[in-house]
N, C-alpha and C. Protein backbone atom coordinates (compact mmCIF):
# COMPACT_ATOMS: atom_id res chain seq x y z
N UNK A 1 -11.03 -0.89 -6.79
CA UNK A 1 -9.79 -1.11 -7.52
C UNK A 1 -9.71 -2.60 -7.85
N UNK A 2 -9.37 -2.98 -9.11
CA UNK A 2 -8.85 -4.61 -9.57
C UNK A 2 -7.73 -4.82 -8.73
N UNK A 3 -8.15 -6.04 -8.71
CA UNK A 3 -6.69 -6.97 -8.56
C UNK A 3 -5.48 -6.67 -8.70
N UNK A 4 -5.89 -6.32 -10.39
CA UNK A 4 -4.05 -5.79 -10.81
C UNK A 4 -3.66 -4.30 -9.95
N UNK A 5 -4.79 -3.45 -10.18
CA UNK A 5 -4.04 -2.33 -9.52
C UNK A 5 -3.63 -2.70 -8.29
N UNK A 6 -4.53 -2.95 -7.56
CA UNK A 6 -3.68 -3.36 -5.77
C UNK A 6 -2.29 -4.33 -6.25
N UNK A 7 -2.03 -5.09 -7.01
CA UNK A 7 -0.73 -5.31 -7.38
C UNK A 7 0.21 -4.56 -7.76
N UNK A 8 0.10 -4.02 -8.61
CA UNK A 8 0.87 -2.63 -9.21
C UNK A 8 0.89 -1.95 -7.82
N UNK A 9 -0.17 -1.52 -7.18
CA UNK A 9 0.62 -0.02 -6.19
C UNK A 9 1.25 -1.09 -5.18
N UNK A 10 0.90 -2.08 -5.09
CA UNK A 10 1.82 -2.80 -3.69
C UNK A 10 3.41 -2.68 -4.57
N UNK A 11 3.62 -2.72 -5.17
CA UNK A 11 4.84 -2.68 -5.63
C UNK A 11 5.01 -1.58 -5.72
N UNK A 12 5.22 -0.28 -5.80
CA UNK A 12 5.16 1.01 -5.34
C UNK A 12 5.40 1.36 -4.35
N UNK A 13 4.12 0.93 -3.30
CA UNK A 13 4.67 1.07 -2.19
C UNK A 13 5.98 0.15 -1.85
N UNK A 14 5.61 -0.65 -1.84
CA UNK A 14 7.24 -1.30 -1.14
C UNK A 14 8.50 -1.01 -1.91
N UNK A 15 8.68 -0.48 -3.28
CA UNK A 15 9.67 0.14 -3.42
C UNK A 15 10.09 2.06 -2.84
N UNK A 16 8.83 2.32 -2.48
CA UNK A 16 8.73 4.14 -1.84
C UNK A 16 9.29 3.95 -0.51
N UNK A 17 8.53 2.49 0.19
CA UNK A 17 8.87 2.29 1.74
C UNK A 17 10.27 2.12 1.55
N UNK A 18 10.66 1.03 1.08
CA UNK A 18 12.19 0.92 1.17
C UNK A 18 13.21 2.49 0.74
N UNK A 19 12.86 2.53 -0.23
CA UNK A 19 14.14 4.12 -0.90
C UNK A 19 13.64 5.36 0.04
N UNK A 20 12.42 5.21 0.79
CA UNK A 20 12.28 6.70 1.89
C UNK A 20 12.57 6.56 3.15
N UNK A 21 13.24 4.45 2.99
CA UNK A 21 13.42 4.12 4.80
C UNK A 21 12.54 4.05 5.42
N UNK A 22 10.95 4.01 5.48
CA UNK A 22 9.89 3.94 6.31
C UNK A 22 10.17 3.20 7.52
N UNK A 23 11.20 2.33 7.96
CA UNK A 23 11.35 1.84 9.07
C UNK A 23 13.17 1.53 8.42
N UNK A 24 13.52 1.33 9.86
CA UNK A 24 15.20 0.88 9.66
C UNK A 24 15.20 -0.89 9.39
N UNK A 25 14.12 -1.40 9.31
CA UNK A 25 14.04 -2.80 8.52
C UNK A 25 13.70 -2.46 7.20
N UNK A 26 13.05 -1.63 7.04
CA UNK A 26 12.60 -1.73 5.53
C UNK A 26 13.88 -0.99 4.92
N UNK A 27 14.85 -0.09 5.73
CA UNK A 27 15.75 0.24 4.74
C UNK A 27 16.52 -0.19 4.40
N UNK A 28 16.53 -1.42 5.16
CA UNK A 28 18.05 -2.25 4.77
C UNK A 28 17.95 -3.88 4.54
N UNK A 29 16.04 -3.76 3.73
CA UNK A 29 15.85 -4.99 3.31
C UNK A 29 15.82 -5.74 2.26
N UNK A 30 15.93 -6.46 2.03
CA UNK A 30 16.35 -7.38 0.45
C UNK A 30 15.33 -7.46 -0.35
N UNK A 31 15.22 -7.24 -1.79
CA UNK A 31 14.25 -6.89 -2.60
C UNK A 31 13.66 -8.44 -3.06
N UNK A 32 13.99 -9.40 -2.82
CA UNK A 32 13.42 -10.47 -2.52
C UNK A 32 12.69 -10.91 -1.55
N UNK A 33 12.64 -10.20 -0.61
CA UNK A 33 11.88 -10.36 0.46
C UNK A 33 10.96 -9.83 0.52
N UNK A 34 11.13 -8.35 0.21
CA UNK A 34 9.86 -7.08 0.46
C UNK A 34 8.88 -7.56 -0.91
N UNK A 35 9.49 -7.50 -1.88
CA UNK A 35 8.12 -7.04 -3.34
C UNK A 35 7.56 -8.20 -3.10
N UNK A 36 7.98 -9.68 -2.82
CA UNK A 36 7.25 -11.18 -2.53
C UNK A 36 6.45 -10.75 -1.36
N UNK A 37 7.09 -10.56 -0.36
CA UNK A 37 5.59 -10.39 0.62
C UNK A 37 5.01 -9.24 0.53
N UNK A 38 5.13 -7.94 0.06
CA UNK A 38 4.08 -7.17 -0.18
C UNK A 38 3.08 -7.61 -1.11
N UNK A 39 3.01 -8.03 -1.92
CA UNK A 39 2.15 -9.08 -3.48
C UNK A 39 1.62 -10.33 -2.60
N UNK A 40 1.99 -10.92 -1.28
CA UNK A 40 1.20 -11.65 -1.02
C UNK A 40 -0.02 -10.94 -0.47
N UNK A 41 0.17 -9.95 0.23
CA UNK A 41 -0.68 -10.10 1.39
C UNK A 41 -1.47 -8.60 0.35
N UNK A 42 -1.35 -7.90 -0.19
CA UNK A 42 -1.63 -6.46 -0.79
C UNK A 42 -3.46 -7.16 -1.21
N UNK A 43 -4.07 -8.01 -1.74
CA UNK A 43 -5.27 -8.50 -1.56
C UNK A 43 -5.88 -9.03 -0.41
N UNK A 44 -4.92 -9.21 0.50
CA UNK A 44 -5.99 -9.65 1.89
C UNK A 44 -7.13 -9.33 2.35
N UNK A 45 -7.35 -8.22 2.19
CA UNK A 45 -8.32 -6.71 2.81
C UNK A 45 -9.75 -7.15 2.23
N UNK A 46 -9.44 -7.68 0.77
CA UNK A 46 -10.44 -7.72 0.08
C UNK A 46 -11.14 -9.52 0.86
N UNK A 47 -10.51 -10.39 0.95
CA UNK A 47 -11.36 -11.40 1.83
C UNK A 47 -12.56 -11.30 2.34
N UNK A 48 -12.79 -9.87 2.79
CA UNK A 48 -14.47 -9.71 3.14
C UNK A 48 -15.09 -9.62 1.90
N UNK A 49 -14.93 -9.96 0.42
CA UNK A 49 -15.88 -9.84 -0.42
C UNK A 49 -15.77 -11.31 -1.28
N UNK A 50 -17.19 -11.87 -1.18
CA UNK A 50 -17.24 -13.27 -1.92
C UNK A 50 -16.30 -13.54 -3.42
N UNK A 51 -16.51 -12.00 -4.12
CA UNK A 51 -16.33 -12.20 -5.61
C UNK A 51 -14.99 -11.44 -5.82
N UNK A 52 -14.48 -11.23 -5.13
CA UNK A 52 -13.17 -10.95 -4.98
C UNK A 52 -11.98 -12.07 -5.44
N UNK A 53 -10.99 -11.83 -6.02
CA UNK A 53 -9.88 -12.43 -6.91
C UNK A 53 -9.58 -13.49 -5.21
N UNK A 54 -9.26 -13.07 -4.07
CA UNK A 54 -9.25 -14.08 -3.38
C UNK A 54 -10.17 -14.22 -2.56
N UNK A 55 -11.54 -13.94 -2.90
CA UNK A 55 -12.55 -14.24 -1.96
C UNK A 55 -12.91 -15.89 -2.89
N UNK A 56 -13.09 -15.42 -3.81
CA UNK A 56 -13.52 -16.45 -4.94
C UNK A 56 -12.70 -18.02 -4.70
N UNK A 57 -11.49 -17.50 -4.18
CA UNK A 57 -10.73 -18.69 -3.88
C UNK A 57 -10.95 -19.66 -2.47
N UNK A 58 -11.04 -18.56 -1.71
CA UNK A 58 -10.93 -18.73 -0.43
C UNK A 58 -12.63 -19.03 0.13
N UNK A 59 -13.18 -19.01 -0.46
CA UNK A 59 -14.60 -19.20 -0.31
C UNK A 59 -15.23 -19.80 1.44
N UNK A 60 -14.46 -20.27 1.79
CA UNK A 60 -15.14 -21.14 3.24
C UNK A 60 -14.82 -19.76 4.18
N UNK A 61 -13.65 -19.30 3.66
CA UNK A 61 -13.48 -18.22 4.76
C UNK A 61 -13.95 -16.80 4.46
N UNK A 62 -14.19 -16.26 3.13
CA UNK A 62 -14.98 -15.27 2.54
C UNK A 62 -15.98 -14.53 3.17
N UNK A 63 -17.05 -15.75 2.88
CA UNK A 63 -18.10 -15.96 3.20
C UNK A 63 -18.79 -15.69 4.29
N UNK A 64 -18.11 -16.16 5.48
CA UNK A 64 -18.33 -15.89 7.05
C UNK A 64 -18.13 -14.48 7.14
N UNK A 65 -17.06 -14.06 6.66
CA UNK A 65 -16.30 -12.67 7.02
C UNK A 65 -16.98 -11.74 6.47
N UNK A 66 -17.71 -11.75 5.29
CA UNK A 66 -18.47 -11.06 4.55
C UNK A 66 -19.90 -10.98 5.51
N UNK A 67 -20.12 -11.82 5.71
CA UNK A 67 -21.33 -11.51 6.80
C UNK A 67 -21.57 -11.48 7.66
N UNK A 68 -20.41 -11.47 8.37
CA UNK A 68 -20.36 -10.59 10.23
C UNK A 68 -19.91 -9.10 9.51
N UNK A 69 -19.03 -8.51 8.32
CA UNK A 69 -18.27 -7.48 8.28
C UNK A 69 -19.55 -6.73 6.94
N UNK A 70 -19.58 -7.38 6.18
CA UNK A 70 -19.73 -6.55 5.16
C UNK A 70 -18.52 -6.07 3.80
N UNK A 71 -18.39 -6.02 3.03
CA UNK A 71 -17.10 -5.93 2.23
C UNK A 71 -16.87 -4.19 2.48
N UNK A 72 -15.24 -3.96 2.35
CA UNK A 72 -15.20 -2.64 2.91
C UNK A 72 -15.60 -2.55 4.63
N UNK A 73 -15.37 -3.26 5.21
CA UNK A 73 -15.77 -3.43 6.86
C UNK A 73 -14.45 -3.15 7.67
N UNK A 74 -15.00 -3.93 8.70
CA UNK A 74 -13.48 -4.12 9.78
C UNK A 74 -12.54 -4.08 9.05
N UNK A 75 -11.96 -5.04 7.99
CA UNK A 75 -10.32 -5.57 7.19
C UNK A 75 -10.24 -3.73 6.35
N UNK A 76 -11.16 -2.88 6.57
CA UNK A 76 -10.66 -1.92 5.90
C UNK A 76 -10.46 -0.58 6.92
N UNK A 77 -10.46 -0.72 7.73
CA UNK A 77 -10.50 0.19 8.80
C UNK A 77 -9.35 0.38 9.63
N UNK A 78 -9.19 1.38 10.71
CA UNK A 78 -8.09 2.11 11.21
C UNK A 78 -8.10 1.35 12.55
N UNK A 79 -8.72 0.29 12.46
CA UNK A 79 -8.75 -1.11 13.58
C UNK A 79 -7.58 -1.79 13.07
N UNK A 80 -7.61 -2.14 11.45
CA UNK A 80 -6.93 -2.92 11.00
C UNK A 80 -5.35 -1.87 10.77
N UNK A 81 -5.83 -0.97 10.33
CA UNK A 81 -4.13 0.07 10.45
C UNK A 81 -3.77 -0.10 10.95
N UNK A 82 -4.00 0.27 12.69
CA UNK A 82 -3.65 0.16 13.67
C UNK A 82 -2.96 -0.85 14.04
N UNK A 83 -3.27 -1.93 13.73
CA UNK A 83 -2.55 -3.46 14.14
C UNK A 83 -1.72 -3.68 12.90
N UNK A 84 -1.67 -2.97 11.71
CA UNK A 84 -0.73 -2.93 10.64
C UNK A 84 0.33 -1.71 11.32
N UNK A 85 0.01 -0.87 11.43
CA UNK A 85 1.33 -0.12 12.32
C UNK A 85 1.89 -0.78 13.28
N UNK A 86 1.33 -1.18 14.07
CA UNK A 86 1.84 -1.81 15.49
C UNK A 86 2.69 -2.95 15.39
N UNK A 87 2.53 -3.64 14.02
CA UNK A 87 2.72 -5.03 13.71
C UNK A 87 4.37 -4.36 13.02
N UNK A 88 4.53 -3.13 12.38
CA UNK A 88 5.47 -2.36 11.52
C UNK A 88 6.53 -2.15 13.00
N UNK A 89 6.03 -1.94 13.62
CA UNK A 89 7.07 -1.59 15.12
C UNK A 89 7.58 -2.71 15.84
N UNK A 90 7.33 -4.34 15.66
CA UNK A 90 7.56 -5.58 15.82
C UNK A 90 8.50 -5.60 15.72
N UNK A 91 9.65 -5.98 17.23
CA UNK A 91 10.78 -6.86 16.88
C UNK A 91 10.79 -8.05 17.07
N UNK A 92 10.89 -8.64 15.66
CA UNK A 92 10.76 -10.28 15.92
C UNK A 92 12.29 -10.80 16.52
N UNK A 93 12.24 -12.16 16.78
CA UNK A 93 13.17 -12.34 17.70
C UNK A 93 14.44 -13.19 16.77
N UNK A 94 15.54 -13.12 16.51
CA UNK A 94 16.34 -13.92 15.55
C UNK A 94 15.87 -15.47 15.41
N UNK A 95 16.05 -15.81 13.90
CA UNK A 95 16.11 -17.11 13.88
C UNK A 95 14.34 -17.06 13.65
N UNK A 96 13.18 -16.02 13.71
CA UNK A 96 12.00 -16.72 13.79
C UNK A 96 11.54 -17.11 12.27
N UNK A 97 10.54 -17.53 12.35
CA UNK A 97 10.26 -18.32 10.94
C UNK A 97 10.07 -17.44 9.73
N UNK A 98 9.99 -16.26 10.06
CA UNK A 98 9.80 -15.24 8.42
C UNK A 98 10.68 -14.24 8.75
N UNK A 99 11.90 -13.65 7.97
CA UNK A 99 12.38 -12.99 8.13
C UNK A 99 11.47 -11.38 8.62
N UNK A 100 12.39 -10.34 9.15
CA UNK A 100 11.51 -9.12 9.69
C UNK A 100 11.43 -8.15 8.68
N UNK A 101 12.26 -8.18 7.40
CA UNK A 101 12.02 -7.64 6.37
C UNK A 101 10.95 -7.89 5.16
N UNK A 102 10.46 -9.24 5.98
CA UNK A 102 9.71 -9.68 4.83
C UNK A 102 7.88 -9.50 5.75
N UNK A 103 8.52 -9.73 6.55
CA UNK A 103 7.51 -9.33 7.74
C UNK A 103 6.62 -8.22 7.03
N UNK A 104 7.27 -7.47 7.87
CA UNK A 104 7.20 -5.48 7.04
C UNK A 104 6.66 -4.95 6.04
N UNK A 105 6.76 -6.41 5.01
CA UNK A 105 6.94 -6.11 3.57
C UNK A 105 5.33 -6.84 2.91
N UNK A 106 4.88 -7.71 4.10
CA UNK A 106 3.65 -8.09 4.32
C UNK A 106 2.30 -7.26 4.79
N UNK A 107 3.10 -6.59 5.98
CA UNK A 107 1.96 -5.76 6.91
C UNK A 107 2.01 -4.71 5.41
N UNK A 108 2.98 -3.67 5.21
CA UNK A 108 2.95 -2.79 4.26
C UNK A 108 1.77 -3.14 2.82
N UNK A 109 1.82 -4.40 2.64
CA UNK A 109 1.05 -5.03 0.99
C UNK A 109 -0.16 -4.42 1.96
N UNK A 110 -0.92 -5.19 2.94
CA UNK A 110 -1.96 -5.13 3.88
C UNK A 110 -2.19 -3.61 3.68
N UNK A 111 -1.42 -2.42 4.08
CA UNK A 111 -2.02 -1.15 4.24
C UNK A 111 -1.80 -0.80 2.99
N UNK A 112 -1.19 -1.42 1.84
CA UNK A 112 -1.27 -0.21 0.57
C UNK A 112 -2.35 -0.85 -0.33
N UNK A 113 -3.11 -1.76 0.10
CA UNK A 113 -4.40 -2.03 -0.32
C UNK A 113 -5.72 -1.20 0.23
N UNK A 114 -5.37 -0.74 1.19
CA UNK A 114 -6.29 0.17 1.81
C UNK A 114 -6.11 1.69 1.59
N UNK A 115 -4.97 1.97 1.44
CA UNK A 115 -4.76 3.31 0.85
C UNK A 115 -5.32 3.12 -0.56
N UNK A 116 -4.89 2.04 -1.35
CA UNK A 116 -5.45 2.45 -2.49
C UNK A 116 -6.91 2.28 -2.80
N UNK A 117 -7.41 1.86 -2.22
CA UNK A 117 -9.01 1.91 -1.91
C UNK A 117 -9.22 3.17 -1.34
N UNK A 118 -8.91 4.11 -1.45
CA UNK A 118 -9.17 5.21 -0.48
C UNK A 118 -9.34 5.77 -2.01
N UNK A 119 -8.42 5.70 -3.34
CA UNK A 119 -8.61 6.68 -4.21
C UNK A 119 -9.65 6.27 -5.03
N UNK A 120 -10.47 5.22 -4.66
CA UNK A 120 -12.03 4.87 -5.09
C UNK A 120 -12.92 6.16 -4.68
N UNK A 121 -14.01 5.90 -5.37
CA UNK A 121 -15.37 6.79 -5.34
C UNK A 121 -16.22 6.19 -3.93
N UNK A 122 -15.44 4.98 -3.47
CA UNK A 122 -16.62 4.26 -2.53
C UNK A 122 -15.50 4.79 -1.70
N UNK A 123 -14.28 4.30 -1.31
CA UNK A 123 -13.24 5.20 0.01
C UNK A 123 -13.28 3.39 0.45
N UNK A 124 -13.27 4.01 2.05
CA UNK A 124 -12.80 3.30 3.36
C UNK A 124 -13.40 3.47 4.11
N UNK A 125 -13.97 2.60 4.90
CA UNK A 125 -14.50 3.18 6.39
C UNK A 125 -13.19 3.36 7.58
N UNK A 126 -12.76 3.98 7.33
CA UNK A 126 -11.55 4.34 8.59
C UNK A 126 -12.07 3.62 9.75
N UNK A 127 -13.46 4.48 10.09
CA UNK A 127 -13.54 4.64 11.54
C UNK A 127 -14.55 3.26 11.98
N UNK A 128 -14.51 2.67 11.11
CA UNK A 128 -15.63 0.97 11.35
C UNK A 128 -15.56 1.42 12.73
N UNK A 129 -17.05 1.05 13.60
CA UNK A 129 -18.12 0.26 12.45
C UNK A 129 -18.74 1.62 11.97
N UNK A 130 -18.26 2.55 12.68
CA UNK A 130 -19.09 4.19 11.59
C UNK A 130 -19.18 4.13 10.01
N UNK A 131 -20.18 4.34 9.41
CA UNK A 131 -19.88 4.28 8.56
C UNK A 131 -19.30 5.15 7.43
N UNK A 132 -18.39 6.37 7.78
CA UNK A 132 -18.26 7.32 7.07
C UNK A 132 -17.15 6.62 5.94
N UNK A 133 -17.24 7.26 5.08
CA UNK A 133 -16.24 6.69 4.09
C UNK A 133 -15.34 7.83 3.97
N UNK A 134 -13.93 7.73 3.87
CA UNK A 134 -12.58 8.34 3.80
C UNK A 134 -12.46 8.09 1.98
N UNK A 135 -12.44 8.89 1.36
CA UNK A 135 -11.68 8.66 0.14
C UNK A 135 -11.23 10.12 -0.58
N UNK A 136 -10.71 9.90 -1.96
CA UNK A 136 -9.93 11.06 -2.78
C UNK A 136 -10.16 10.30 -3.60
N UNK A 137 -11.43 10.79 -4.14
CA UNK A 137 -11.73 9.49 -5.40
C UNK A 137 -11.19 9.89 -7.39
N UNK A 138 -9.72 9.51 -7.03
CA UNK A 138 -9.26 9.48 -8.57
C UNK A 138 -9.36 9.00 -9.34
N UNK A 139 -9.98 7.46 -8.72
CA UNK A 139 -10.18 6.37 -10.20
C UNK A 139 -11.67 6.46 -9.90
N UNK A 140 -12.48 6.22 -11.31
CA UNK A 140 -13.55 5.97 -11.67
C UNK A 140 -14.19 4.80 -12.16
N UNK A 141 -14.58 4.56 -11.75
CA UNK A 141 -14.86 3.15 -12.24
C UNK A 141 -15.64 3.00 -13.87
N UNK A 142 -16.17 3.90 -14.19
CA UNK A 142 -16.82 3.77 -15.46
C UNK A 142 -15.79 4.41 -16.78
N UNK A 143 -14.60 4.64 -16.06
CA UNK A 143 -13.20 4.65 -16.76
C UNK A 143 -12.26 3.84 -17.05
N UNK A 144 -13.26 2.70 -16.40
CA UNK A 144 -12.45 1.49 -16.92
C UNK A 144 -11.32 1.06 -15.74
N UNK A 145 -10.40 0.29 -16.19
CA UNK A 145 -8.65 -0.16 -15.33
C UNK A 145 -7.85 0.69 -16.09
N UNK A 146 -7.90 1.35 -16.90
CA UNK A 146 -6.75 2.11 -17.99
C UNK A 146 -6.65 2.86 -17.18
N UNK A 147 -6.74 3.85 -16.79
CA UNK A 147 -6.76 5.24 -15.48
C UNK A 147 -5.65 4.36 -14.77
N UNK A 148 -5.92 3.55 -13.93
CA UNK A 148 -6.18 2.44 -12.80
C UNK A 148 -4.64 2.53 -12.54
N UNK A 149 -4.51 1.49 -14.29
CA UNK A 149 -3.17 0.91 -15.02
C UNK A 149 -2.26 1.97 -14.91
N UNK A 150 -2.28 3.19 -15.47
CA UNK A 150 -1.50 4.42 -15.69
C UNK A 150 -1.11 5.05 -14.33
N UNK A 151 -1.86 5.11 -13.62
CA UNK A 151 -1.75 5.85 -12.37
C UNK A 151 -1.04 5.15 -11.68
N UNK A 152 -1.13 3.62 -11.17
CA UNK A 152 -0.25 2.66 -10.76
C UNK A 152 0.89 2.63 -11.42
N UNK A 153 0.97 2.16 -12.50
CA UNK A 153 2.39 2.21 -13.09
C UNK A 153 3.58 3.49 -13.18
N UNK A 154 2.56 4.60 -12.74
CA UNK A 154 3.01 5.98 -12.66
C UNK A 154 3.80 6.18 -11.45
N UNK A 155 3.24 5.90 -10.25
CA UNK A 155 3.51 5.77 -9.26
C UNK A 155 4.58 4.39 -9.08
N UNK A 156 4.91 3.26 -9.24
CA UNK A 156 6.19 2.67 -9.40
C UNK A 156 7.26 3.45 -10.35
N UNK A 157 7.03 3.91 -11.19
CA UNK A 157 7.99 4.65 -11.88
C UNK A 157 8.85 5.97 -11.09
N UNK A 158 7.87 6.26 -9.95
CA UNK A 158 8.05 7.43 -9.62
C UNK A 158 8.69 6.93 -8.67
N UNK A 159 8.45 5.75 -7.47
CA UNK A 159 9.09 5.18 -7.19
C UNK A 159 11.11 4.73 -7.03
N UNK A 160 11.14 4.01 -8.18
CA UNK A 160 11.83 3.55 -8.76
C UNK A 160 12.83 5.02 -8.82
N UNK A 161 11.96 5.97 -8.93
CA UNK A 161 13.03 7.18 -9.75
C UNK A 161 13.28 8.35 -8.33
N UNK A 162 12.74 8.13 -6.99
CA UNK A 162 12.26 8.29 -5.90
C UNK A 162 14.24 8.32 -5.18
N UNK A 163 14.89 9.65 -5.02
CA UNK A 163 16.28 9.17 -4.53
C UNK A 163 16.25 8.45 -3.02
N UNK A 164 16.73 7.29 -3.00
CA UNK A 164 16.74 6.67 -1.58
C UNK A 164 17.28 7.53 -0.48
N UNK A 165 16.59 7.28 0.59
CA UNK A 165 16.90 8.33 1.89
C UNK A 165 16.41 9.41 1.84
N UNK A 166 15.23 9.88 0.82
CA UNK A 166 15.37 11.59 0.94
C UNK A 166 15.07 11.86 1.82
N UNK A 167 13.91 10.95 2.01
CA UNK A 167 12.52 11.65 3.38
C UNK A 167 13.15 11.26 4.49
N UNK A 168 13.61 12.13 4.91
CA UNK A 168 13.89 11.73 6.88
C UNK A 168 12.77 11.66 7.74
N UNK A 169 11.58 10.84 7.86
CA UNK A 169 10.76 11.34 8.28
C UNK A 169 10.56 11.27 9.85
N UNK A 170 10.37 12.73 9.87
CA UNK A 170 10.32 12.83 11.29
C UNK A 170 10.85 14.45 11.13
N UNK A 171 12.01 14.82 10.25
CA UNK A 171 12.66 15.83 9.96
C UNK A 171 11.96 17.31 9.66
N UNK A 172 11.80 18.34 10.35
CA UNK A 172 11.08 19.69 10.13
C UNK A 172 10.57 19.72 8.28
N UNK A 173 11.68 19.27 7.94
CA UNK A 173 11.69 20.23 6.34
C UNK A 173 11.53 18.99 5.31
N UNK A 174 11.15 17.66 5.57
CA UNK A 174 10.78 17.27 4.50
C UNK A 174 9.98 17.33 3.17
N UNK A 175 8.92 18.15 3.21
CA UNK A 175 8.31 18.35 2.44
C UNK A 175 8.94 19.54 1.31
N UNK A 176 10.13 20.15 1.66
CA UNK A 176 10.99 21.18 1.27
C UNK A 176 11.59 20.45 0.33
N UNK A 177 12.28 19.35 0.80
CA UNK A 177 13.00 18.10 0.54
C UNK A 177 12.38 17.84 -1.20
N UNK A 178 11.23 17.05 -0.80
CA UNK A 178 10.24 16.65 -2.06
C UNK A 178 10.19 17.60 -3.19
N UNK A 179 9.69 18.86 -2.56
CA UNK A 179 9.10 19.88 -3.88
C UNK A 179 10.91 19.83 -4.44
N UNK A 180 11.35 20.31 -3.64
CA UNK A 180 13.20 21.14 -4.49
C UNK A 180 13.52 19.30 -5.06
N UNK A 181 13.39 18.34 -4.74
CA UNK A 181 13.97 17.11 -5.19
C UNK A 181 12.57 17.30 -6.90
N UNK A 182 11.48 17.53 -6.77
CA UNK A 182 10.70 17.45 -7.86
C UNK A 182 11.13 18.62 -8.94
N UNK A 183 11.52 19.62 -8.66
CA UNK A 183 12.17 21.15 -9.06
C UNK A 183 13.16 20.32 -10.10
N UNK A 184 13.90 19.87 -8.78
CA UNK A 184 15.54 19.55 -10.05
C UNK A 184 14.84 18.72 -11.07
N UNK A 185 13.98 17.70 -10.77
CA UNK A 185 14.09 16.53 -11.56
C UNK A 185 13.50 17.39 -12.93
N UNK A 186 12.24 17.90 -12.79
CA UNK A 186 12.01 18.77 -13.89
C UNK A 186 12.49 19.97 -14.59
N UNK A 187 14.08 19.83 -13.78
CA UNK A 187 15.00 21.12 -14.32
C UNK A 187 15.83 20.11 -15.59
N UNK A 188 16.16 19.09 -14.59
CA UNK A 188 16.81 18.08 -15.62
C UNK A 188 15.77 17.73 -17.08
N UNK A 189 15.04 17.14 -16.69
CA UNK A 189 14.42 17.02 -18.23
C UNK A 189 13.78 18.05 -19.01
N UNK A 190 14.14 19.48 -18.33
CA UNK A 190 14.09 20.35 -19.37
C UNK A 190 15.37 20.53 -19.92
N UNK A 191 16.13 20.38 -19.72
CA UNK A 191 17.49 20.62 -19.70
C UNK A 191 17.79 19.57 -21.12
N UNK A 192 17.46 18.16 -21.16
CA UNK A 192 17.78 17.10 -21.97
C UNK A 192 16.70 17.51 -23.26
N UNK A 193 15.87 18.05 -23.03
CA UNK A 193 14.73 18.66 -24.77
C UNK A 193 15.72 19.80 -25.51
């Protein structure tokens, strides 16, 4: 995935996390906080690769990381989830130097770069250092970023249009929730033709 797409879905996600509540910080956090630090950190992952939008930058530190890891390595694995969940369950302490919404809104950029590497043809190694690759490969690469573009922007839209609170998650019947919330929406715009 480009650059831009991991930009585009980080903004997606952090507008899905916030309107589905994914944590009781993210539901009641300021949209200045979340979409800025999800967009910082939503390229991190990629640091294990020299030619990467911030490997290219970051070059002293790239470099090393690329060749203890490999690109697609450790920074993409359920090592790194793991400490992105764990980091999502953090109560920071008042007064500390980054707010906890923005916190959140950081670790989140971090994992929706890795989910969206998952809808590559190459995946994820979940299980580093195994090397199996995890993916649902929707984008193609010899399809260009247009796919990429559409599918991302599809997904913020959907977002955006996503009623806040639906998903209780944790709740027996959410997925009941989704389809009948997708039902109406396409009852409504049959309704407006």
């Amino acid at each position: 995935m480009t650059a831009e797409g991991h930009l585009i879905f980080a903004i997606a996600s952090a507008i899905f996390a916030k309107r589905a509540e994914l944590t009781p910080v993210l539901a009641s956090a300021d949209w200045w906080h979340i979409i800025p630090a999800t967009l910082l950190t939503c390229l991190l992952p990629d640091i294990d690769h020299p030619k990467s939008f911030l490997g290219q930058r970051l070059r002293w530190l790239s470099q090393p990381i690329a060749r203890a890891f490999g690109h697609r390595g450790f920074t993409h694995s359920l090592l790194a989830v793991a400490g992105g969940v764990a980091l999502l369950q953090l109560k920071l302490p008042a007064g500390w130097l980054i707010p906890a919404d923005a916190f959140q809104g950081m670790v989140l950029g971090y994992l929706s770069h890795i989910v969206a590497d998952m809808l590559t043809p190459a995946g994820v190694p979940l299980l580093w250092p195994c090397r199996w690759r995890f993916r649902l490969p929707l984008l193609r690469s010899q399809k260009g970023n247009q796919l990429e573009r559409v599918l991302c922007t599809g997904l913020v839209i959907y977002a955006l249009w996503f009623p806040a609170g639906a998903l209780p998650f944790g709740a027996s019947e959410w997925t009941s929730q989704v389809v009948n919330s997708a039902q109406n929406h396409i009852e409504r715009l049959i309704k407006k033709q």
